[in-house]
N, C-alpha and C. Protein backbone atom coordinates (compact mmCIF):
# COMPACT_ATOMS: atom_id res chain seq x y z
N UNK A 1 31.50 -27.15 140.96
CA UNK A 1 32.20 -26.19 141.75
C UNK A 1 33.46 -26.87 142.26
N UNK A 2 34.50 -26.30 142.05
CA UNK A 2 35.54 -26.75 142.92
C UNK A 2 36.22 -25.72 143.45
N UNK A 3 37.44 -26.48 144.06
CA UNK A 3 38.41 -25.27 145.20
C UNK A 3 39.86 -25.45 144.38
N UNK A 4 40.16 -24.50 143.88
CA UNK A 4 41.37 -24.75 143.13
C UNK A 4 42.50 -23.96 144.10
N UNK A 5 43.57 -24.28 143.91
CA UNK A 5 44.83 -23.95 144.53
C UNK A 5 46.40 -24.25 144.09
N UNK A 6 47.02 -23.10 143.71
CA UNK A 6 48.16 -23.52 143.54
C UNK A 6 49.40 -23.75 144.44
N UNK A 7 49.99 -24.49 144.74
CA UNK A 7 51.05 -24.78 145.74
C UNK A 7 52.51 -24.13 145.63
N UNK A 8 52.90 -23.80 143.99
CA UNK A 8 54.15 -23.74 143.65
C UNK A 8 54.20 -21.97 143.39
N UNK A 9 53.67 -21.19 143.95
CA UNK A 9 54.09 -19.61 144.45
C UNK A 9 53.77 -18.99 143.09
N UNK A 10 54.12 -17.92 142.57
CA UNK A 10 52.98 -17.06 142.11
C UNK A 10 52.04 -16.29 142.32
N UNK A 11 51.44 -15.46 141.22
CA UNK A 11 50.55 -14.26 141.93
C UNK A 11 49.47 -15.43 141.88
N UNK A 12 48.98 -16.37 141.83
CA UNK A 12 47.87 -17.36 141.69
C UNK A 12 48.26 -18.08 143.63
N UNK A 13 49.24 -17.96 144.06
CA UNK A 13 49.17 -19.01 145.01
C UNK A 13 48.61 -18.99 146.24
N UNK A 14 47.71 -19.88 146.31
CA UNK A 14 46.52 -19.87 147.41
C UNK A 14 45.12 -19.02 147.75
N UNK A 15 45.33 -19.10 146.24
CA UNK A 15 44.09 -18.25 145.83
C UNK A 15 42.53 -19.28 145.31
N UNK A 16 41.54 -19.04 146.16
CA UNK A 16 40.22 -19.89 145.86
C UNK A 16 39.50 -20.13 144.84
N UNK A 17 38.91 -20.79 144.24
CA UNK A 17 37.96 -19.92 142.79
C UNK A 17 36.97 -21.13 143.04
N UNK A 18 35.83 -20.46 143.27
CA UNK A 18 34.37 -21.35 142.63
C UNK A 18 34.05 -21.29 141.86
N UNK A 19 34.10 -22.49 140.84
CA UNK A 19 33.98 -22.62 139.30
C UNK A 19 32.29 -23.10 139.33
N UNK A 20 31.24 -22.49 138.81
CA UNK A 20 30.25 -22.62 138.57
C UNK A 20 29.63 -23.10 137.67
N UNK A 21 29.12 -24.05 136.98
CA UNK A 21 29.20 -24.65 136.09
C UNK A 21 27.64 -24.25 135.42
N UNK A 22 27.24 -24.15 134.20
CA UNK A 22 25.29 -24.05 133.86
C UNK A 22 24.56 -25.61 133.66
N UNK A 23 23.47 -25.48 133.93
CA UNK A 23 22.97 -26.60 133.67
C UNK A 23 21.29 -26.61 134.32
N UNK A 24 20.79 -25.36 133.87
CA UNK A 24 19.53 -25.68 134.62
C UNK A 24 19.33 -26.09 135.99
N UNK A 25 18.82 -27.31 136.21
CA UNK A 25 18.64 -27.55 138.05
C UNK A 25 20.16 -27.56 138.28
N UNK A 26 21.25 -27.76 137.99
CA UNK A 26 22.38 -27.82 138.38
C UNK A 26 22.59 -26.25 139.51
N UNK A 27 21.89 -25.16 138.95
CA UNK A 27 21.50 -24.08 139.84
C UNK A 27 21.62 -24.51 141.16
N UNK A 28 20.46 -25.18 141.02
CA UNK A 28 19.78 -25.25 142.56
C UNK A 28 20.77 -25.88 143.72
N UNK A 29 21.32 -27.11 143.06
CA UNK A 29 22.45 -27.95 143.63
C UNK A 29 23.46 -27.33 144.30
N UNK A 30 23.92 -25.85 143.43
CA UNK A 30 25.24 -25.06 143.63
C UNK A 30 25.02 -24.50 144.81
N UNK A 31 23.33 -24.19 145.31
CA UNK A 31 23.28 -23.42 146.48
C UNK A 31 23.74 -24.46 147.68
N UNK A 32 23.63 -25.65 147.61
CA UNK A 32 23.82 -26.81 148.41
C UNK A 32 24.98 -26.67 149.11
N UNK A 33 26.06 -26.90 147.71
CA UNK A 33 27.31 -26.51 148.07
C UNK A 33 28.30 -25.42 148.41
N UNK A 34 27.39 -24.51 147.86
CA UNK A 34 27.96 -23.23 148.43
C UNK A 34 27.77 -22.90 150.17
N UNK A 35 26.64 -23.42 150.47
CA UNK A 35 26.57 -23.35 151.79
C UNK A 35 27.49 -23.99 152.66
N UNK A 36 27.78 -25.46 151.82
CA UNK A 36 28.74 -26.11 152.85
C UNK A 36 30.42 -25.61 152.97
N UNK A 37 30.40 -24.97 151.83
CA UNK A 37 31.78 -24.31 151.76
C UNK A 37 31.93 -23.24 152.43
N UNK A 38 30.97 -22.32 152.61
CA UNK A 38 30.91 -21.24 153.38
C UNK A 38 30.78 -21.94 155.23
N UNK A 39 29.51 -22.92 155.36
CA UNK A 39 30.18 -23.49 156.87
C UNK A 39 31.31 -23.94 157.15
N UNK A 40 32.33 -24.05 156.47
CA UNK A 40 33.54 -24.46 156.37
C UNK A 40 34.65 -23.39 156.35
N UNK A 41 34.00 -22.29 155.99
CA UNK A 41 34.79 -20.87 155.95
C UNK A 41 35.54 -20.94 154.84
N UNK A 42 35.45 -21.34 153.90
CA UNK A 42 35.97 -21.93 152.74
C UNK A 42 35.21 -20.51 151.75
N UNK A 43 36.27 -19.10 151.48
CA UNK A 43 35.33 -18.17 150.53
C UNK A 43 36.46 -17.98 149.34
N UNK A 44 35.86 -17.47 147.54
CA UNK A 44 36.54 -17.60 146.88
C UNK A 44 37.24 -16.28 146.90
N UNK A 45 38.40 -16.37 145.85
CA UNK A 45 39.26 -15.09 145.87
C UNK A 45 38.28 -14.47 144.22
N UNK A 46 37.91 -15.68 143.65
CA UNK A 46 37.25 -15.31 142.65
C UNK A 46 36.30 -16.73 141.92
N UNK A 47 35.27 -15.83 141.28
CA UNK A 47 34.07 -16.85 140.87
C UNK A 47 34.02 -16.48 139.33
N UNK A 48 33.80 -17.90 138.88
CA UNK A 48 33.65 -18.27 137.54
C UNK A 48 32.39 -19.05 137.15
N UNK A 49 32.09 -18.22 136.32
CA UNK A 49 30.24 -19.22 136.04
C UNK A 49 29.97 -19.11 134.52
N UNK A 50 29.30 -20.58 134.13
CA UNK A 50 28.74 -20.69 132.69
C UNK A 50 27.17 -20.59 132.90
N UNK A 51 26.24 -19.84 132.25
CA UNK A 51 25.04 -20.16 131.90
C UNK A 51 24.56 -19.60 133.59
N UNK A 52 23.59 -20.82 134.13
CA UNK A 52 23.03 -20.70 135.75
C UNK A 52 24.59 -20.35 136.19
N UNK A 53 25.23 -21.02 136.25
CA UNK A 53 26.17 -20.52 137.40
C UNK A 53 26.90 -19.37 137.21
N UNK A 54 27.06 -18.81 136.03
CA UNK A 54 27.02 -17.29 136.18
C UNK A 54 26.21 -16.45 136.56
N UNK A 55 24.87 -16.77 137.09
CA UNK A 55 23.68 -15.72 137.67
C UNK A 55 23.80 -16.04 138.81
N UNK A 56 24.52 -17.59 139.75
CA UNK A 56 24.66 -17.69 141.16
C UNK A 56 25.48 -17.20 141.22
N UNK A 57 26.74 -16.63 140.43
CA UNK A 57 28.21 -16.64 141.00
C UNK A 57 28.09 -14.75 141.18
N UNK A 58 27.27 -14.80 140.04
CA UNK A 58 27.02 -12.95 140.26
C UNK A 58 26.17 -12.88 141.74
N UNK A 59 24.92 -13.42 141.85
CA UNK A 59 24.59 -13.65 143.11
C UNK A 59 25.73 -13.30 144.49
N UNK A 60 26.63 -14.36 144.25
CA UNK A 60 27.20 -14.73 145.76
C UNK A 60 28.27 -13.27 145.54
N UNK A 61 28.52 -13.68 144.23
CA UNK A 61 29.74 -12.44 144.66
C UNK A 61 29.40 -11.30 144.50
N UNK A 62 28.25 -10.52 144.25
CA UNK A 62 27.98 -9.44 145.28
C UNK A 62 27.25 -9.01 146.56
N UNK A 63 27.67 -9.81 147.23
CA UNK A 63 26.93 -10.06 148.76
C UNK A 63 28.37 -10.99 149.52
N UNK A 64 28.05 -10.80 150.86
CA UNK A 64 29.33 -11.20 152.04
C UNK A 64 29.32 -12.86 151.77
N UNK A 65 30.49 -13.20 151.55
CA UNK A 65 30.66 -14.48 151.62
C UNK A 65 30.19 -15.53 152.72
N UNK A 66 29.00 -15.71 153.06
CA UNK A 66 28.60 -15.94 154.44
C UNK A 66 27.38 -17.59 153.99
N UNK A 67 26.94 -18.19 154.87
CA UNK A 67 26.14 -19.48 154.94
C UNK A 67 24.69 -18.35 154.48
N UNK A 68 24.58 -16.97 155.25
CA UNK A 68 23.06 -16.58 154.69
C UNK A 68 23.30 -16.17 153.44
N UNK A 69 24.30 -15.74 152.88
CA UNK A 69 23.96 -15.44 151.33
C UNK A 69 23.81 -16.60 150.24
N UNK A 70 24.36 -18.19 151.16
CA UNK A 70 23.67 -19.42 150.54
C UNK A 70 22.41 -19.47 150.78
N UNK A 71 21.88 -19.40 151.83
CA UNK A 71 20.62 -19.47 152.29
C UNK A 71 19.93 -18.19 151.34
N UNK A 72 20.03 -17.10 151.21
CA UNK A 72 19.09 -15.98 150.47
C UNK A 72 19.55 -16.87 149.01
N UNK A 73 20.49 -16.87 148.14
CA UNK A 73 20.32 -18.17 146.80
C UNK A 73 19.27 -18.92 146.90
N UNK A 74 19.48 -19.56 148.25
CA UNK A 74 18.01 -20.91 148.24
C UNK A 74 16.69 -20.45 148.31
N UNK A 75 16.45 -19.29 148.55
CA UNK A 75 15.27 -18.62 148.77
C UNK A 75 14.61 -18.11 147.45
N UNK A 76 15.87 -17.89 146.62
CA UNK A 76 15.36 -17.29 145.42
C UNK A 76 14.89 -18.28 144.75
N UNK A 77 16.14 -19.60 144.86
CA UNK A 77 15.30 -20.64 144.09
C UNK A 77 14.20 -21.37 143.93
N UNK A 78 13.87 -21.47 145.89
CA UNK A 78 12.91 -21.67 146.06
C UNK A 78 11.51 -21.27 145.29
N UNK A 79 11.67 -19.98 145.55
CA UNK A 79 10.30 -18.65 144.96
C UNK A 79 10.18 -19.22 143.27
N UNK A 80 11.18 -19.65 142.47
CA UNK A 80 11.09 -19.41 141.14
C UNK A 80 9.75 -20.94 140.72
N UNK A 81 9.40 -20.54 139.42
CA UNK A 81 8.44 -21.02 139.04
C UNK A 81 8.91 -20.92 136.87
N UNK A 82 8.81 -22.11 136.83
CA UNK A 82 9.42 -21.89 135.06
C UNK A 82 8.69 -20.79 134.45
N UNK A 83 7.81 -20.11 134.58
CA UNK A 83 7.82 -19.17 133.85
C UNK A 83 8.18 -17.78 134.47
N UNK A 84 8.92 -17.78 135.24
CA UNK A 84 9.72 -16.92 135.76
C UNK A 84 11.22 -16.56 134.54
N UNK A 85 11.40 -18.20 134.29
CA UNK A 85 12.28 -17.98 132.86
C UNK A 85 12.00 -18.00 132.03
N UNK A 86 10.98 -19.05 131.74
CA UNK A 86 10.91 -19.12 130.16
C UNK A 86 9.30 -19.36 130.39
N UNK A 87 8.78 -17.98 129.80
CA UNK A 87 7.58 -17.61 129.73
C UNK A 87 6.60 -18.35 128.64
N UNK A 88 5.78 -19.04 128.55
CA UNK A 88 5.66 -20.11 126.90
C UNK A 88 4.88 -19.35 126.93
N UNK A 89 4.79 -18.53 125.23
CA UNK A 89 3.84 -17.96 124.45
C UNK A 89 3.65 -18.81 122.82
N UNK A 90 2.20 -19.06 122.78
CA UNK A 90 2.37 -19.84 121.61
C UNK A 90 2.50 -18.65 120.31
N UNK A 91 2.55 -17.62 120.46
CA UNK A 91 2.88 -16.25 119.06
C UNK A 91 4.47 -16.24 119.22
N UNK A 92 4.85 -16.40 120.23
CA UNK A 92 6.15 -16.17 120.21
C UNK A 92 7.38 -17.18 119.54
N UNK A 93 6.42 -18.21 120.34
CA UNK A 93 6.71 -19.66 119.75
C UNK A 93 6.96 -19.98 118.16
N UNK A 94 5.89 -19.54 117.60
CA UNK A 94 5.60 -19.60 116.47
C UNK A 94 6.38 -18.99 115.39
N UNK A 95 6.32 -17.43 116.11
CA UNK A 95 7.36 -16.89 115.30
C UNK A 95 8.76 -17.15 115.14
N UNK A 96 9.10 -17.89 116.24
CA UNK A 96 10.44 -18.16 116.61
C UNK A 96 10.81 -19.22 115.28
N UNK A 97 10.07 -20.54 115.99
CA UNK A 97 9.88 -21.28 114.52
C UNK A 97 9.66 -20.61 113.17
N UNK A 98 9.05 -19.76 112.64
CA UNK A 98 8.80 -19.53 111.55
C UNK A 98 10.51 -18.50 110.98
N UNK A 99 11.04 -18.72 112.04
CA UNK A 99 12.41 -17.74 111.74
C UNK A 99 11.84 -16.05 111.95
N UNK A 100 11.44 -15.76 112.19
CA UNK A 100 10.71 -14.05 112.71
C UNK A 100 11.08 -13.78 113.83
N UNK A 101 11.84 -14.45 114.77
CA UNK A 101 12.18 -14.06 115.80
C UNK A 101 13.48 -15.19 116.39
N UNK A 102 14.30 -14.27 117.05
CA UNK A 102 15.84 -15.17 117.32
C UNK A 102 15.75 -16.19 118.26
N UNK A 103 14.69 -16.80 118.75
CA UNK A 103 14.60 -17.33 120.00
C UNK A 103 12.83 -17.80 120.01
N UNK A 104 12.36 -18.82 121.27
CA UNK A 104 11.11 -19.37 121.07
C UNK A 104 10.58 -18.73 121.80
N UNK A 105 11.56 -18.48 123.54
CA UNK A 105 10.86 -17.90 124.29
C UNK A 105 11.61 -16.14 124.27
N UNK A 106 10.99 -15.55 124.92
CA UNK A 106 11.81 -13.99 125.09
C UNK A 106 12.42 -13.84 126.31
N UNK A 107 13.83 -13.30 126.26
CA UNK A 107 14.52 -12.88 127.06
C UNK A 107 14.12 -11.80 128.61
N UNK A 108 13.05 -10.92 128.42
CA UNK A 108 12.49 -10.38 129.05
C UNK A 108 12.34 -10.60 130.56
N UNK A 109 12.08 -12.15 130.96
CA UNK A 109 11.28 -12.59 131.88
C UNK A 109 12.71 -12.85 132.75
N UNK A 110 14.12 -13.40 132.09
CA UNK A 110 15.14 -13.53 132.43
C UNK A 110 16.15 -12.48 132.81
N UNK A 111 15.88 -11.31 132.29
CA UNK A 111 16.33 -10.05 132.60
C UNK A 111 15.58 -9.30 133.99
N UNK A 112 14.14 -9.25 134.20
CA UNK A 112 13.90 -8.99 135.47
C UNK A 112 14.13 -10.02 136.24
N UNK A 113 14.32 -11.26 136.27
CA UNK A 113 14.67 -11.57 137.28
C UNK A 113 16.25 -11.33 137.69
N UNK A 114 17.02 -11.17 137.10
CA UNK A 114 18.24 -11.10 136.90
C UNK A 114 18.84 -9.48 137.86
N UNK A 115 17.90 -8.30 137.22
CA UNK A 115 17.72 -7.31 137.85
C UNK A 115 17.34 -7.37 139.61
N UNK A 116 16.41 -7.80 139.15
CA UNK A 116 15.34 -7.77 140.50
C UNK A 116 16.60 -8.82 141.81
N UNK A 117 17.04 -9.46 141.37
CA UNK A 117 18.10 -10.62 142.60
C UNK A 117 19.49 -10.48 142.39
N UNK A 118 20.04 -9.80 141.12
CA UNK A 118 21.75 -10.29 141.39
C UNK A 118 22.22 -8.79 142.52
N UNK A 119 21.30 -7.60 141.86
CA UNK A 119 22.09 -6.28 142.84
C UNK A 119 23.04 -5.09 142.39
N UNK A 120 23.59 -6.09 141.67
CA UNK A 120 24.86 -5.29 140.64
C UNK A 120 24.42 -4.95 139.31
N UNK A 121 25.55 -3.80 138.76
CA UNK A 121 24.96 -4.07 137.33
C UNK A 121 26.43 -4.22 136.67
N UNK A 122 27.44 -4.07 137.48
CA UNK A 122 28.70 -4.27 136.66
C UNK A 122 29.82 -5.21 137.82
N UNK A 123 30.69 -5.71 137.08
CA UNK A 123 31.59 -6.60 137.87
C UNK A 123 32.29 -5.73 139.12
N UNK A 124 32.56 -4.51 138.44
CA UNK A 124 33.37 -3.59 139.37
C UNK A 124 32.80 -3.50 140.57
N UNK A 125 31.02 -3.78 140.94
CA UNK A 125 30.61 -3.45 142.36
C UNK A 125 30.23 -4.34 143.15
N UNK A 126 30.70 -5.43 142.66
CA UNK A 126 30.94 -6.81 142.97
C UNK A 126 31.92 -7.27 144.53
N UNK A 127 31.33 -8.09 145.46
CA UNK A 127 32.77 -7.99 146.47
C UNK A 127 33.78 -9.12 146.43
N UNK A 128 33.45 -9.85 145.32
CA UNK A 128 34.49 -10.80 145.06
C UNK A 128 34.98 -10.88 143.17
N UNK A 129 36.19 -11.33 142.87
CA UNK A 129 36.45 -10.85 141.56
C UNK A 129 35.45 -11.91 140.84
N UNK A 130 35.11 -11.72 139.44
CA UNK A 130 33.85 -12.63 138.89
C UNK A 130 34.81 -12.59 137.65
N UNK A 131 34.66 -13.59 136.87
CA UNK A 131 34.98 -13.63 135.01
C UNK A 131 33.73 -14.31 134.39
């Protein structure tokens, strides 16, 4: 995550962006810092996320830029349990390997959670801009 800023004027100048990066537990970390940026009053003009940090950045940015919407992140992370994502089925598995299916585990388990915590279903109802 960083705080980017341009100095030299433009429609870009002094504008925030939390760059979110994916990486599995790297998730969890982001809520860390998002909190401290928000006790700092530090909110973006816009959020950018790969992988996890596109499901926190959808997270934060549809909800008030505030220390509790770090804190409700940490809560979610808290609650999660790996097969919340990646559900291990050994048929699924199998097929995956055997080429019968695009993937080992199924997407399914990652979509309700996704539903069930980000809020939104499109960028537009979002309260901060997202890419």
């Amino acid at each position: 995550m960083e705080r980017t800023q341009r100095s030299q004027g433009g429609p870009t100048a002094g504008r925030t962006a939390f760059v979110l990066s994916g990486g599995a537990s790297l998730g969890a970390v982001q809520v860390g810092m998002l909190r401290a940026l928000y006790e700092r009053g530090i909110v973006p003009d816009l959020i950018c996320g790969t992988s996890v940090g596109a499901l926190n950045g959808a997270f934060v940015a549809a909800r008030e830029q505030t220390v509790a919407t770090a804190d409700a992140l940490g809560e979610v992370w808290l609650g999660l349990e790996r097969r919340d994502v990646f559900p291990l089925s050994p048929v699924a598995g199998m097929m995956g390997l055997a080429g019968r299916r695009d993937a080992l585990v199924s997407e399914r388990s990652l979509e309700r959670l996704i539903h069930a915590h980000v809020g939104v279903d499109t960028f537009e109802e979002t309260r901060v801009r997202s890419t």
